[in-house]
C-alpha atoms as a PDB file:
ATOM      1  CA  UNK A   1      -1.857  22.222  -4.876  1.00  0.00           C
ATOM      2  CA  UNK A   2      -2.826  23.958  -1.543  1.00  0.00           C
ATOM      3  CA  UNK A   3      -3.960  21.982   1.754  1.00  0.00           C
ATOM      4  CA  UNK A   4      -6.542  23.421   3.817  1.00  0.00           C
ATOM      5  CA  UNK A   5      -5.631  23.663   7.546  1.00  0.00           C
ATOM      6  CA  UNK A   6      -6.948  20.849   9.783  1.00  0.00           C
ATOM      7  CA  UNK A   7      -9.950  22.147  11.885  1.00  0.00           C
ATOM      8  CA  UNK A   8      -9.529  22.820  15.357  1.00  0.00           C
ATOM      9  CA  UNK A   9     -12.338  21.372  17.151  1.00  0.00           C
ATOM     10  CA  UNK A  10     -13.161  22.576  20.804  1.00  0.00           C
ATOM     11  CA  UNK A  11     -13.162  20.344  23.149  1.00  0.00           C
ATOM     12  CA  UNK A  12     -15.803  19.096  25.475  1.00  0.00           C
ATOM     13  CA  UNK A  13     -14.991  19.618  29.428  1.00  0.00           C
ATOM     14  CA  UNK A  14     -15.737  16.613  31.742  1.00  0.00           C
ATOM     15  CA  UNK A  15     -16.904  16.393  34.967  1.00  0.00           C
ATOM     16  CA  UNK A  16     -14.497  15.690  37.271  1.00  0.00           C
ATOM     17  CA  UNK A  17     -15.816  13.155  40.283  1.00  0.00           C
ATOM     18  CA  UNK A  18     -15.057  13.973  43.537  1.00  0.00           C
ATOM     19  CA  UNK A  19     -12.294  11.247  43.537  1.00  0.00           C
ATOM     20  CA  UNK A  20     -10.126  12.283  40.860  1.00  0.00           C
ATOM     21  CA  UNK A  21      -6.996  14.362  41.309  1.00  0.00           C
ATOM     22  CA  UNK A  22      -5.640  14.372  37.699  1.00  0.00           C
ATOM     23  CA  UNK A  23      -7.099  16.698  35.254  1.00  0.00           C
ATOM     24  CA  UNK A  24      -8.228  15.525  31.848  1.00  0.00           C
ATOM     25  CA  UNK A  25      -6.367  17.174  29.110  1.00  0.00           C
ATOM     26  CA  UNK A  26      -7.729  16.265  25.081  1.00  0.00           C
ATOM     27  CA  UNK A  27      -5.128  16.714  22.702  1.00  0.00           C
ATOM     28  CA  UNK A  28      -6.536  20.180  20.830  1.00  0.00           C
ATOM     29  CA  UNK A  29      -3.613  19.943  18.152  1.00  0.00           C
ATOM     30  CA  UNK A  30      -4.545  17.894  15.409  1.00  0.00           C
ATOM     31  CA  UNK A  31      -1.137  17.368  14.415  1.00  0.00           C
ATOM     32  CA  UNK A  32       0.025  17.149  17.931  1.00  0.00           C
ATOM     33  CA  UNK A  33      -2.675  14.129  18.398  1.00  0.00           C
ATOM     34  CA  UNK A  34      -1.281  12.762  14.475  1.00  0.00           C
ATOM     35  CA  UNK A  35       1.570  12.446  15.718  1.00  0.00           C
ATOM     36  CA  UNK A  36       0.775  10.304  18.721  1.00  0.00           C
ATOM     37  CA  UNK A  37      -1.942   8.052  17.625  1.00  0.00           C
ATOM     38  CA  UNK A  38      -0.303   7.226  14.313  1.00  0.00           C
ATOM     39  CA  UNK A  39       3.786   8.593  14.117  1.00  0.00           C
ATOM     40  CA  UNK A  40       4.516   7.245  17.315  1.00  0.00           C
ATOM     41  CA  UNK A  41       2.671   3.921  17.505  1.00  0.00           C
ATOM     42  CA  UNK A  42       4.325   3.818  13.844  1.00  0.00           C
ATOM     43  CA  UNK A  43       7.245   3.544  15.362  1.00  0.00           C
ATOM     44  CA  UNK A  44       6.524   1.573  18.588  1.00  0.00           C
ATOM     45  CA  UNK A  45       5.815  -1.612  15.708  1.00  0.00           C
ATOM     46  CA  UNK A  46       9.011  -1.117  13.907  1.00  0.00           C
ATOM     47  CA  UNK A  47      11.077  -0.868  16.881  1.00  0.00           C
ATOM     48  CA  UNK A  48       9.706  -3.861  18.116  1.00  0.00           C
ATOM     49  CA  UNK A  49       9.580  -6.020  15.111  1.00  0.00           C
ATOM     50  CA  UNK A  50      13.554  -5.257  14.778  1.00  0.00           C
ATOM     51  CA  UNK A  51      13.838  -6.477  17.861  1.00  0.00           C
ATOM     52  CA  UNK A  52      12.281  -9.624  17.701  1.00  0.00           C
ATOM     53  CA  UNK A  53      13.688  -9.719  14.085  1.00  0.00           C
ATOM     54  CA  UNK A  54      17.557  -9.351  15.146  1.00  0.00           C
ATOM     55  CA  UNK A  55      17.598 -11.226  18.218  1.00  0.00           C
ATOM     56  CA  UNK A  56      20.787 -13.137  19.477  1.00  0.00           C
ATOM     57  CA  UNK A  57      19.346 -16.161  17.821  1.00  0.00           C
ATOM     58  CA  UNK A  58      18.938 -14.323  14.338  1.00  0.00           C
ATOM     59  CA  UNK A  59      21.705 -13.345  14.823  1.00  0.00           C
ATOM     60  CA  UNK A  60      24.244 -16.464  15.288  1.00  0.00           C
ATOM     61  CA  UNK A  61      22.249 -17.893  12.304  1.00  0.00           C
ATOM     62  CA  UNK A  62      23.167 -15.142  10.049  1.00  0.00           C
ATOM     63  CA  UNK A  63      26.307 -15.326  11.272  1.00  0.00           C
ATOM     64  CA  UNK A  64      26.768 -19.228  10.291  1.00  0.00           C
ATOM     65  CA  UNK A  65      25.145 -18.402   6.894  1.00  0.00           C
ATOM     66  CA  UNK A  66      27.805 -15.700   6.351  1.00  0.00           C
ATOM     67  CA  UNK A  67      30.185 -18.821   6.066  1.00  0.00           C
ATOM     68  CA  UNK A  68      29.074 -19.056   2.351  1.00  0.00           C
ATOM     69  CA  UNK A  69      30.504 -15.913   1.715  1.00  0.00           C
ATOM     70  CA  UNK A  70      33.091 -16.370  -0.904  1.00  0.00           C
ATOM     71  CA  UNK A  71      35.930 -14.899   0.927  1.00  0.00           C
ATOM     72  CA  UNK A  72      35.159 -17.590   3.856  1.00  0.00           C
ATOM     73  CA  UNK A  73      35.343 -20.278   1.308  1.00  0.00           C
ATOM     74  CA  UNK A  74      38.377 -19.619   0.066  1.00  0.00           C
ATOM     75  CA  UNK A  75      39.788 -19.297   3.248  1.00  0.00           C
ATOM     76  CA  UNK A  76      38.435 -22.875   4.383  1.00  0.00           C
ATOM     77  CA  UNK A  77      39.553 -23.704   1.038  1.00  0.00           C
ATOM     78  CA  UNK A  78      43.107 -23.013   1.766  1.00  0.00           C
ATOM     79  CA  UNK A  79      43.195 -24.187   5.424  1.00  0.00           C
ATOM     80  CA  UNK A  80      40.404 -26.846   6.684  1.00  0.00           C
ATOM     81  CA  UNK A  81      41.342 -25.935  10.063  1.00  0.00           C
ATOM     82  CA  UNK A  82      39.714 -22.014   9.336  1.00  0.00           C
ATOM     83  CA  UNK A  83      36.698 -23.298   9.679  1.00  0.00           C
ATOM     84  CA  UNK A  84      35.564 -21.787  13.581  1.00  0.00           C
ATOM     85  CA  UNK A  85      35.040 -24.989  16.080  1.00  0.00           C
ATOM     86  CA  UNK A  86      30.992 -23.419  16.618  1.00  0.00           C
ATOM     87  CA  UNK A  87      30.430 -23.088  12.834  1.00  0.00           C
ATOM     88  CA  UNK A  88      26.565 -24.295  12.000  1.00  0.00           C
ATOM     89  CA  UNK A  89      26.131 -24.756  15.590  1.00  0.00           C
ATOM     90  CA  UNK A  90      23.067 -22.186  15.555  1.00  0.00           C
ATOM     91  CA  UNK A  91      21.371 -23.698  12.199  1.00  0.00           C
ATOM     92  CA  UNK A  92      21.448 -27.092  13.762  1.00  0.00           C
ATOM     93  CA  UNK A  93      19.867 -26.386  16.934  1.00  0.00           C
ATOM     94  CA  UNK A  94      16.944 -24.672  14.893  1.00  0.00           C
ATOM     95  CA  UNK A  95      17.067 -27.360  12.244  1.00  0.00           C
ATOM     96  CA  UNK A  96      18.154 -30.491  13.714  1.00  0.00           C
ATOM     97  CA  UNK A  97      15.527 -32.526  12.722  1.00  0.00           C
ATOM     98  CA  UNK A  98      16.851 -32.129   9.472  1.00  0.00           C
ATOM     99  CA  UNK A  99      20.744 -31.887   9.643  1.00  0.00           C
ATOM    100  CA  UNK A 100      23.360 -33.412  11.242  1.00  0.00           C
ATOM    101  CA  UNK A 101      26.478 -31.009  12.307  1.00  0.00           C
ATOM    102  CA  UNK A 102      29.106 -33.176  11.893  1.00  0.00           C
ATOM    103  CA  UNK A 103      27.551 -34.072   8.152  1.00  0.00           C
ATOM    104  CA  UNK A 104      26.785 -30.270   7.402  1.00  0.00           C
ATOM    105  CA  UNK A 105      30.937 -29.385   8.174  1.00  0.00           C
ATOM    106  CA  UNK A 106      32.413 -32.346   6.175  1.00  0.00           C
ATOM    107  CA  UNK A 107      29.789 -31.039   3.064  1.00  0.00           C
ATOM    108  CA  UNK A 108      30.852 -27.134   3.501  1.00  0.00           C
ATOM    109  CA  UNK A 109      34.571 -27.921   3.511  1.00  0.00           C
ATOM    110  CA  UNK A 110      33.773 -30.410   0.251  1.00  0.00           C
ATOM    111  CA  UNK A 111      31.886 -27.516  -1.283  1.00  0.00           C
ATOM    112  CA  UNK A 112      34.815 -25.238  -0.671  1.00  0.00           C
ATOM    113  CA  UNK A 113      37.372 -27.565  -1.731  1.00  0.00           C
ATOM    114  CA  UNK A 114      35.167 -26.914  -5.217  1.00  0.00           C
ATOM    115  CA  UNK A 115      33.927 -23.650  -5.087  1.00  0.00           C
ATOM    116  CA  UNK A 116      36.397 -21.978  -7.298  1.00  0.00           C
ATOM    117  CA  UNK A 117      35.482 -24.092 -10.171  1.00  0.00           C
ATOM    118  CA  UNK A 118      32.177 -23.357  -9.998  1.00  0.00           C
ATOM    119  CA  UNK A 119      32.628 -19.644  -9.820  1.00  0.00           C
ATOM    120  CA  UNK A 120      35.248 -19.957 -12.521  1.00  0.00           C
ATOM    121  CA  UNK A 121      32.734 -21.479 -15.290  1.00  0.00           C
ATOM    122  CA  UNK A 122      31.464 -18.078 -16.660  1.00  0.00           C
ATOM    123  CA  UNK A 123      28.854 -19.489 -18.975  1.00  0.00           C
ATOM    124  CA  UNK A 124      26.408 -22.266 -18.579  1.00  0.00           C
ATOM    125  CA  UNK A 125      27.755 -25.710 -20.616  1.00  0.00           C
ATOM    126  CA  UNK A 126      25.197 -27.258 -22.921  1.00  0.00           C
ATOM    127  CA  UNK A 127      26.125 -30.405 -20.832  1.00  0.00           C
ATOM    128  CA  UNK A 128      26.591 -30.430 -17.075  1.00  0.00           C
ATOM    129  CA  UNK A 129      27.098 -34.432 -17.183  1.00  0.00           C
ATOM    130  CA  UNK A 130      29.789 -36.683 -19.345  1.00  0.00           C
ATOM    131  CA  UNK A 131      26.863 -39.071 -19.842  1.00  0.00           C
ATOM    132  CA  UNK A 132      24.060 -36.990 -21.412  1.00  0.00           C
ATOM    133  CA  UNK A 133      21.184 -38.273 -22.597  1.00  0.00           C
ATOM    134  CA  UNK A 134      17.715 -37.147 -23.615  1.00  0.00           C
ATOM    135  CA  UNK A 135      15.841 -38.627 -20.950  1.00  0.00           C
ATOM    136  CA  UNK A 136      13.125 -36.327 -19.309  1.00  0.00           C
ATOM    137  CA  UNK A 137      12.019 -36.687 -15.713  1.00  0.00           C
ATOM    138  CA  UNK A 138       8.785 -38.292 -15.155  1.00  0.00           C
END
C-alpha cells in the first residue's frame, strides 16, 4: 500500500496594516500544522484530564480503598490497632451523607476479622444459609 504525499499548498500573503509589527507566518508543512492542530491539542486533553483525574482528592480516596487490599486485611486482622487513625477519612467527607466514619471502621475491622474465611471457601456452597428454604423474593 503506498501513500501519496500531502500537497503543499502556497500560501496567500496578507496585508500587513500600518500598525502591526509581527509578521504573519501560515504553517506551509502539512505535517508540521498535523502535528499542532491535532498531536498537540491531543495531548493538551490528556494531560489535563490526568490531572483533574489524579488530584490530591482522588488520590486519598484511592488510598482509603486500598485498605481492602488483602494484605491490609490481614494485617488489621492480626492487630486492630493497624488500622491508620485517618483511615476512610477521605470517603466520608465525599460521602457523608451516606456513611458514618466511626460505623464504616467498626464494619472494616468486622469484615477483616472474617475475611479469611471467605477467601478460604474455594467453591460456591449450594447453601449459603443453615435455614434454607425455597422462598423467592417478591
Amino acid at each position: 500500500m503506498e501513500f501519496s504525499p500531502l500537497p503543499i499548498h502556497r500560501s496567500r500573503k496578507k496585508k500587513r496594516l500600518p500598525s502591526e509589527q509581527i509578521e504573519d507566518n501560515p504553517i506551509t508543512d502539512p505535517k508540521y500544522e498535523f502535528k499542532i492542530k491535532t498531536y498537540f491539542v491531543c495531548l493538551d486533553t490528556i494531560i489535563t484530564a490526568i490531572n483533574d483525574r489524579f488530584t490530591s482528592k482522588s488520590q486519598n480516596l484511592l488510598k482509603d480503598i486500598s485498605l481492602f487490599s488483602t494484605k491490609r486485611l490481614n494485617e488489621v486482622k492480626c492487630t486492630n490497632s493497624a488500622l491508620p487513625k485517618d483511615a476512610f477519612n477521605s470517603f466520608c467527607e465525599i460521602y457523608s451523607k451516606f456513611v458514618q466514619l466511626d460505623e464504616l471502621k467498626k464494619e472494616y475491622v468486622q469484615f477483616a476479622n472474617y475475611f479469611s474465611e471467605f477467601s478460604n471457601i474455594m467453591n460456591l456452597p449450594k447453601n449459603i444459609h443453615n435455614n434454607y428454604s425455597e422462598k423467592v423474593c417478591d
